[in-house]
Protein backbone atom coordinates (compact mmCIF):
# COMPACT_ATOMS: atom_id res chain seq x y z
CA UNK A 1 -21.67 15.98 16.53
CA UNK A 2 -18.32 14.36 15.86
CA UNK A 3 -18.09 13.30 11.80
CA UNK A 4 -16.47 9.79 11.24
CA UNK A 5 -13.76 11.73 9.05
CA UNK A 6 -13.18 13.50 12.86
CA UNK A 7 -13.23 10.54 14.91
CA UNK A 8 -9.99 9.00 13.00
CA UNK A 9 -8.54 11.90 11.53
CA UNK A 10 -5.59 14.06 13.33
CA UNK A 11 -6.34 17.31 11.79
CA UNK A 12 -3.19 19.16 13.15
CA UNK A 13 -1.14 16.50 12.58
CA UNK A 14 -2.15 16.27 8.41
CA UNK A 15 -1.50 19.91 8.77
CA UNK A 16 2.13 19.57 9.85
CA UNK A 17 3.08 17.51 7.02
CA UNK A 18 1.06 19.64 4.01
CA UNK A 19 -1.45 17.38 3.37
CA UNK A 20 -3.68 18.38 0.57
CA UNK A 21 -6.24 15.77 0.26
CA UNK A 22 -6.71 11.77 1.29
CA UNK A 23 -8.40 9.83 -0.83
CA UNK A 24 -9.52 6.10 0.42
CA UNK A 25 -11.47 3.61 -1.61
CA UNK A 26 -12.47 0.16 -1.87
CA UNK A 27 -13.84 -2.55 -4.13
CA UNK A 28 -15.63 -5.83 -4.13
CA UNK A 29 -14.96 -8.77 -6.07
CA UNK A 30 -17.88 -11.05 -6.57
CA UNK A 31 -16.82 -13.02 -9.28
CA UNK A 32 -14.01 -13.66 -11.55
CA UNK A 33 -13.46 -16.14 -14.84
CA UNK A 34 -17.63 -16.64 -15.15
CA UNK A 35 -17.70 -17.90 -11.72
CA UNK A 36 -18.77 -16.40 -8.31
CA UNK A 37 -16.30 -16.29 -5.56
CA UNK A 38 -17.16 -18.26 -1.96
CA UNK A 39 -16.72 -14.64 -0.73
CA UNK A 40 -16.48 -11.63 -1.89
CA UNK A 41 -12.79 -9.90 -2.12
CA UNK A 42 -12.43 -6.78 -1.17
CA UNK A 43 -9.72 -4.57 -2.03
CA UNK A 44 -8.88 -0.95 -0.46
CA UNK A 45 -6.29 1.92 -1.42
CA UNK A 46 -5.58 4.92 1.24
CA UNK A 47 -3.37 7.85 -0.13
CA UNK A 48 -2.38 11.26 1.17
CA UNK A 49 -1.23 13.87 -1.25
CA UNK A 50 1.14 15.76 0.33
CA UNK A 51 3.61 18.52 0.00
CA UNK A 52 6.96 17.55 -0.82
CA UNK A 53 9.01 18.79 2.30
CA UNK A 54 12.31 18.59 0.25
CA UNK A 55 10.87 20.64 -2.93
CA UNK A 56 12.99 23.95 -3.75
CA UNK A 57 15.62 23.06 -1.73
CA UNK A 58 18.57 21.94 -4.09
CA UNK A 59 20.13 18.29 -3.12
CA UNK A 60 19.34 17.67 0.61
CA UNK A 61 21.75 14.86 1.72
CA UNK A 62 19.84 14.28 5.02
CA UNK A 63 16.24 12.68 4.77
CA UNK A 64 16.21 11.09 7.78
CA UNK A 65 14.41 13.07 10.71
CA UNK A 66 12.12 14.45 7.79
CA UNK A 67 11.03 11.71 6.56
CA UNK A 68 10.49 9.67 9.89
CA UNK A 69 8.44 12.76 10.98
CA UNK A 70 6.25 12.33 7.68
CA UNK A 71 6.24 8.46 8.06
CA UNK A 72 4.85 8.53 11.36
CA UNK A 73 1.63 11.10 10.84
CA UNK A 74 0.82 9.05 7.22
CA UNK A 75 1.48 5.76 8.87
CA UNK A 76 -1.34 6.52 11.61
CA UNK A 77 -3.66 8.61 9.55
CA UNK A 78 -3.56 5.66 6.40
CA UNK A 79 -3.41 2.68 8.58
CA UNK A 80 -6.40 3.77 10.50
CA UNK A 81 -8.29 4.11 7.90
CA UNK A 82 -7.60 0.99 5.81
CA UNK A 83 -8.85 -0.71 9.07
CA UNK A 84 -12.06 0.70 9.22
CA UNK A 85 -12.82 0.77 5.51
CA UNK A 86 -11.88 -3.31 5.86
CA UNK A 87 -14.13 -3.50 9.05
CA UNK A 88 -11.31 -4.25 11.72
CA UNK A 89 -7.85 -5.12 11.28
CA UNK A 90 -8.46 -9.37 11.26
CA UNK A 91 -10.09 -8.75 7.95
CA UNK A 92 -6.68 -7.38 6.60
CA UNK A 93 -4.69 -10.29 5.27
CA UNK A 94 -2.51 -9.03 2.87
CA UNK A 95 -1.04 -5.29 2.41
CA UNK A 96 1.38 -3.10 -0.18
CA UNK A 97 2.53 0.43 0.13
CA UNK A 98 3.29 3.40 -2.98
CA UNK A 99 4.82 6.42 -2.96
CA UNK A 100 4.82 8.38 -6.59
CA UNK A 101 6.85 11.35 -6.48
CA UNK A 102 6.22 14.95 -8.50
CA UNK A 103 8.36 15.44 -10.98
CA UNK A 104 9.97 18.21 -9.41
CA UNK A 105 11.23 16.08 -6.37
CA UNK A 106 13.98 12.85 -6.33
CA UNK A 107 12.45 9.51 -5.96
CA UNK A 108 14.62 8.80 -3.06
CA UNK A 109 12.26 11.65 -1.48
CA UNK A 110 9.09 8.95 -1.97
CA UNK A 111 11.87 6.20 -0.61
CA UNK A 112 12.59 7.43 2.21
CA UNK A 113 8.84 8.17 3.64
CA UNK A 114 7.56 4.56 3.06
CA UNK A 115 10.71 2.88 3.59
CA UNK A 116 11.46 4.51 6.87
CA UNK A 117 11.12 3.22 10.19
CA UNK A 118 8.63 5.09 11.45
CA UNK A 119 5.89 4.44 7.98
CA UNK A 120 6.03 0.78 7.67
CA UNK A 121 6.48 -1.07 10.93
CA UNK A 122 3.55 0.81 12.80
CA UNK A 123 1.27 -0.28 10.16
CA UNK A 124 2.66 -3.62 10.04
CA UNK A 125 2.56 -3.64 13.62
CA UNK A 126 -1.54 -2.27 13.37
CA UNK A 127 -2.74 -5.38 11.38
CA UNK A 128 -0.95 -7.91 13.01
CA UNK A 129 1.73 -8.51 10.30
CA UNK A 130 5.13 -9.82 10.11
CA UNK A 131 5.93 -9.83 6.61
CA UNK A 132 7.96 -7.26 4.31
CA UNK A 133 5.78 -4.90 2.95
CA UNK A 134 5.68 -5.09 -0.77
CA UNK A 135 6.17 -1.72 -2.43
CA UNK A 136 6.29 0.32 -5.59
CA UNK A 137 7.70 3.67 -6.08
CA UNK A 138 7.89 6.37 -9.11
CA UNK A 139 8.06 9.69 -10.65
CA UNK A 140 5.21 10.94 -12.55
CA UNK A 141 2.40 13.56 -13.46
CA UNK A 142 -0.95 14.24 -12.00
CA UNK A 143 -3.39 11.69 -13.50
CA UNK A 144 -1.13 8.79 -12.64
CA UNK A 145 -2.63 4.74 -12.40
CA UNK A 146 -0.41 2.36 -10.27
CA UNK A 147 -0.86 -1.08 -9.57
CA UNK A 148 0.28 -1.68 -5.84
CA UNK A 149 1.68 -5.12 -5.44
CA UNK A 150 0.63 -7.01 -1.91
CA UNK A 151 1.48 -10.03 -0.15
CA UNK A 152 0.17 -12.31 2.49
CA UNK A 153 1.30 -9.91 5.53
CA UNK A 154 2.46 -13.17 7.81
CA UNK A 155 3.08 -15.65 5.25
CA UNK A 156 5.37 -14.28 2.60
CA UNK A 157 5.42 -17.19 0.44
CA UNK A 158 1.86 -17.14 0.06
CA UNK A 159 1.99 -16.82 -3.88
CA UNK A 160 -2.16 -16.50 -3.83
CA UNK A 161 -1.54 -12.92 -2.41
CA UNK A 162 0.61 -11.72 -5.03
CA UNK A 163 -1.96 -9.33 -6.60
CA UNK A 164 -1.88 -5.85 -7.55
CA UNK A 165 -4.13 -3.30 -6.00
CA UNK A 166 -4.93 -0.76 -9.27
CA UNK A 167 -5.20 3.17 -7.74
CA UNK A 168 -5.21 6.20 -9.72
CA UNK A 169 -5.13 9.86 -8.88
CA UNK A 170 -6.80 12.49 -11.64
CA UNK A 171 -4.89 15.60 -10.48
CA UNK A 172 -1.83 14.60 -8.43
CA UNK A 173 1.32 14.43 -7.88
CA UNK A 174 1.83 18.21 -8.35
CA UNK A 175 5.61 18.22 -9.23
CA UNK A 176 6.38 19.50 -5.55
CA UNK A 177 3.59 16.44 -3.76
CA UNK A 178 4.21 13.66 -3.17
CA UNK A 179 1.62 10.80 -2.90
CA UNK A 180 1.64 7.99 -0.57
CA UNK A 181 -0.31 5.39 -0.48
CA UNK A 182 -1.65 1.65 1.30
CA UNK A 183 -3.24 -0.80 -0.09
CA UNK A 184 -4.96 -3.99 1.67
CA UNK A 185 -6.64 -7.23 0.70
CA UNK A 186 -9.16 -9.53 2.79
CA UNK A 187 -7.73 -12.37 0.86
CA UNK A 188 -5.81 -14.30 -1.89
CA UNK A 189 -6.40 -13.33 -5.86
CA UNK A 190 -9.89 -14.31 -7.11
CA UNK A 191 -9.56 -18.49 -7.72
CA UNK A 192 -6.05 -18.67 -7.14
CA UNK A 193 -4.64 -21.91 -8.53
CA UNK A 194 -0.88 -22.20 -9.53
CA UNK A 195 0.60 -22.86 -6.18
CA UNK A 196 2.98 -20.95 -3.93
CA UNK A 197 6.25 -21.25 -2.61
CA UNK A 198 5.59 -24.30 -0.06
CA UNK A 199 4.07 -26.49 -3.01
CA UNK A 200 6.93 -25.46 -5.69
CA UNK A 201 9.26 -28.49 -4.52
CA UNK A 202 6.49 -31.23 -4.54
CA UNK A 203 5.19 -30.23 -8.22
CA UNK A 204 9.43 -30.20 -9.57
CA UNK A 205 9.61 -33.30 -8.27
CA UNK A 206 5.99 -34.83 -9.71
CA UNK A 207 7.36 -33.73 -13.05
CA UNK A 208 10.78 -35.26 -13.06
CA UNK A 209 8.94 -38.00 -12.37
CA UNK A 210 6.61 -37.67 -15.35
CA UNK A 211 9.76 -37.09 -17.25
CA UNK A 212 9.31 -33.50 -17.78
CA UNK A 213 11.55 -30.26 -17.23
């Protein structure tokens, strides 16, 4: 019998870019401030730990075939996920991406896989979304907690999806890993009320108008 793990998981391709473990995960928010939400939230993190293909190798000037080789695998493998653990890609409305780098490899190492061509515009591409991906990237030790910033994956200026998606790791990066990671939302920040980059013009100009600056 095929395992669900099986069914969306590329086993020789995790293999060809050193992939030590994925973890995926997801919350629901129910309430928030004393009050219940009209539905829940749910959040969800995907990250593979992975080998960093640069590590021991001095200053490599060229990332790019590398990293697009990387970016492509994690991109599928990640992106897949995220859409099942959300229940279908329409439930995906606003996404974020990570990459925290072991201390014995260059940031620019984490840049380059989630920044490349071949990491961000599939995904994009699977959930339907034209936005900029919103991103953080790092350098740190094994037990690291990020908060992965996300945005409305069509409408940028959606200041309701500027939340941050809180992932931690107990016992990676390694100094040579890498980890790189996705987060999604099903919807804007728990009773989201101070406006967004369409309203901005309409309150300045209600408060010149009530005299204040």
């Amino acid at each position: 019998m095929t395992s669900v793990l099986e069914a969306i998981s590329d086993r020789d391709a995790l293999a060809s870019v050193a992939v030590r473990k994925i973890v995926a995960q997801s919350e629901d928010v129910h309430a928030e401030g004393g009050r219940p939400l009209e539905s829940p939230l749910r959040r969800a993190v995907a990250c593979a730990v992975i080998r960093n293909p640069w590590a021991g190798r001095g200053f490599v000037d060229d990332l790019w075939d590398e990293m697009n080789r990387v970016g492509a695998v994690l991109s599928q493998e990640l992106g897949t996920r995220l859409v099942a653990l959300m229940g279908g890609s329409d439930a995906i409305l606003g996404f974020g991406k990570c990459a925290v780098v072991g201390v014995a490899g260059d940031i620019e190492h984490g840049s380059g896989i989630i920044h490349g061509p071949a990491f961000g515009p599939p995904f994009r591409d699977m959930v339907g979304g034209s936005s900029p991906i919103p991103f953080i990237e790092c350098r740190s030790t094994a037990g690291v907690t990020v908060s992965i910033p996300t945005g409305h994956k069509t409408a940028r200026g959606t200041r309701a999806f500027y939340q941050g998606v809180d992932f931690g790791l107990a016992d990676a990066p390694h100094p040579d890993e890498i980890a790189i990671a996705i987060a999604v939302v099903s919807g804007p920040r728990p009773h989201a009320r101070i406006g967004d980059l369409t309203t901005d013009a309409e309150w300045a100009a209600r408060a010149a108008g009530d005299g204040r600056s």
